[in-house]
Protein backbone atom coordinates (compact mmCIF):
# COMPACT_ATOMS: atom_id res chain seq x y z
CA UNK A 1 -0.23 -28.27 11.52
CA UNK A 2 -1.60 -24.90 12.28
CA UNK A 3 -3.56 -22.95 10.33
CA UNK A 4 -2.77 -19.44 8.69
CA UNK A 5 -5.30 -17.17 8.06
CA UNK A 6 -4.91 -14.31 5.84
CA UNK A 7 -3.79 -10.89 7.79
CA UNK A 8 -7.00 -8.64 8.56
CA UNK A 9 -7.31 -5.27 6.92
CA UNK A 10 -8.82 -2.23 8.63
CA UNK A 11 -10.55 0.48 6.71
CA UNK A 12 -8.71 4.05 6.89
CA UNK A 13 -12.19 5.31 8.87
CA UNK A 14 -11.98 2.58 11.13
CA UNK A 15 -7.83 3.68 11.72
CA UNK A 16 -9.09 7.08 11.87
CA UNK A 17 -11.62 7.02 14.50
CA UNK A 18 -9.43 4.52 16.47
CA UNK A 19 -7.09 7.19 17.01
CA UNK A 20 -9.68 9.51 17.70
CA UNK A 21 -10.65 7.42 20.69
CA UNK A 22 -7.28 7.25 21.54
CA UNK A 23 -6.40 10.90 21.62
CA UNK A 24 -9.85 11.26 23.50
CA UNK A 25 -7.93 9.15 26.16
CA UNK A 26 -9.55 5.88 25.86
CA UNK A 27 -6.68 3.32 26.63
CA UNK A 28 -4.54 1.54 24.02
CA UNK A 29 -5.13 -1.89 25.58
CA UNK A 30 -9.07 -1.67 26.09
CA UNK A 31 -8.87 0.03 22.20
CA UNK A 32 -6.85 -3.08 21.08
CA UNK A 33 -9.05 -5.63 22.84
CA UNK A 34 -12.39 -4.23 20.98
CA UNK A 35 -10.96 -4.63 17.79
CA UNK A 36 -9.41 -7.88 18.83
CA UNK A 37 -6.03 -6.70 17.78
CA UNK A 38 -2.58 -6.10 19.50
CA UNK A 39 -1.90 -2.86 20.90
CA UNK A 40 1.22 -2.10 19.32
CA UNK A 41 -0.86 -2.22 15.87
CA UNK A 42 -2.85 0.86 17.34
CA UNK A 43 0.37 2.60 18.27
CA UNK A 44 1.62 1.72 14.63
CA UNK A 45 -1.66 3.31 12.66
CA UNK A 46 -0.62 6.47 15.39
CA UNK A 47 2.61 7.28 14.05
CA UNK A 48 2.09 6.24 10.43
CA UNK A 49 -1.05 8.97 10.48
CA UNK A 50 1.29 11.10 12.24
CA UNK A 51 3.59 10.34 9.47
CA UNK A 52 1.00 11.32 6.52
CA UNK A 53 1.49 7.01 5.49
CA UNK A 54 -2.11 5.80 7.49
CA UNK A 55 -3.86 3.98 4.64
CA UNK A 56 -1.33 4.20 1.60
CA UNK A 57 -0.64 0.89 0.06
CA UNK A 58 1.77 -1.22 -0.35
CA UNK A 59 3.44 -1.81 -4.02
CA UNK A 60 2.66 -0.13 -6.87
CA UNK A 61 0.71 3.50 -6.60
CA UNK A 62 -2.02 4.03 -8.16
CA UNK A 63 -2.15 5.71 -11.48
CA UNK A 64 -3.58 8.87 -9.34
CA UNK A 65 -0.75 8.32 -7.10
CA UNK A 66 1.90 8.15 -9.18
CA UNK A 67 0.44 11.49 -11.43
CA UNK A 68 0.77 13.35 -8.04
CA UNK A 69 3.92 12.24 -7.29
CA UNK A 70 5.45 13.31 -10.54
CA UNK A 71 3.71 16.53 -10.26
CA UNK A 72 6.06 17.20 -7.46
CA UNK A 73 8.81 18.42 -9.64
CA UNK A 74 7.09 20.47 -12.08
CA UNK A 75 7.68 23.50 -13.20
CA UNK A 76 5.29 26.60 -10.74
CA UNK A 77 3.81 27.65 -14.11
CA UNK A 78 2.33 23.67 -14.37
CA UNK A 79 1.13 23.28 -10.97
CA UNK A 80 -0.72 26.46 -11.15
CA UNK A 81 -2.70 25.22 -14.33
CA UNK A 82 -3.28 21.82 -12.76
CA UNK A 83 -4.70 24.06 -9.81
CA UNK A 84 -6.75 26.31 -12.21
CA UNK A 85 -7.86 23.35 -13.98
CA UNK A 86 -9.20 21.17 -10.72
CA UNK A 87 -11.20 23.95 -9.22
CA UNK A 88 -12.36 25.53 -12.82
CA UNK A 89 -13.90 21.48 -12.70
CA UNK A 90 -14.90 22.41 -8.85
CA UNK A 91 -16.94 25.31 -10.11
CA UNK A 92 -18.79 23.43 -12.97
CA UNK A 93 -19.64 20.99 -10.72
CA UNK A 94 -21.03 23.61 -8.35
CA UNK A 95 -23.29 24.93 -10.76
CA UNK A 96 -24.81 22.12 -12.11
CA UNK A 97 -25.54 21.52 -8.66
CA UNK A 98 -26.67 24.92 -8.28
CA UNK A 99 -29.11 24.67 -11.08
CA UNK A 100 -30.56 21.53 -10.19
CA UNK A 101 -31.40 22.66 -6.81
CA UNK A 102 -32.68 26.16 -8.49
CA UNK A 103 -34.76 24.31 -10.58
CA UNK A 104 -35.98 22.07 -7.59
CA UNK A 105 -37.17 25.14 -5.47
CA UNK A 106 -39.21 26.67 -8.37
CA UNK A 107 -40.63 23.39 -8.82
CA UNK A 108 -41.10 22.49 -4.73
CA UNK A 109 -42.80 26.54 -4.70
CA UNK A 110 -45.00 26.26 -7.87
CA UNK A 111 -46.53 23.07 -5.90
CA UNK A 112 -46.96 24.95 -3.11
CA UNK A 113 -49.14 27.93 -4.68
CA UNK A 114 -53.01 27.12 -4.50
CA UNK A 115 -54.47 26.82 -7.56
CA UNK A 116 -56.91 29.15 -9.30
């Protein structure tokens, strides 16, 4: 009776710079052997990044997934407040960041400036 072991899973980094080697012009076979896998695995993570598919699951999406999926057939007028919402969140990200940093350079200076 032989034994089955559960199929191996590769992280969409390690896909990614696999094919990076490859398109480099490091060889399929010498790629495959490294990773201890068959070649024809590499060739498949090369067309389904080619595709857009390299690291989607399989089964159900993702709440996040399926939300952007359905946005697909809204209306213009939606997607462009979705848009204006995401980076309006972009920008108050940025400027917490930017006044935490502010704040650490006054801080990082008034340390700096010898004492009376």
């Amino acid at each position: 009776m032989t034994e089955q072991s559960a199929p191996r899973r590769f992280s969409r980094d390690l896909k990614l710079k696999t094919l990076e080697r490859l398109a480099a012009g490091e060889r399929a076979s010498v790629l495959a052997a490294s990773l201890g896998v068959a070649r024809q695995l590499i060739y498949k993570w090369r067309d389904a990044e080619r595709a857009g598919t390299l690291g989607r699951r399989r089964g159900r999406p993702t709440k996040v997934e399926a939300l952007a999926k359905a946005g697909d057939g809204r209306s213009e007028l939606e997607q462009a407040r979705r848009k204006i919402a995401e980076l309006e969140r972009k920008v108050g990200r940025q400027a917490v960041e930017l006044d935490f940093f502010q704040g650490a350079l006054r801080r990082i200076k008034a340390s700096r400036q010898p004492s009376e």
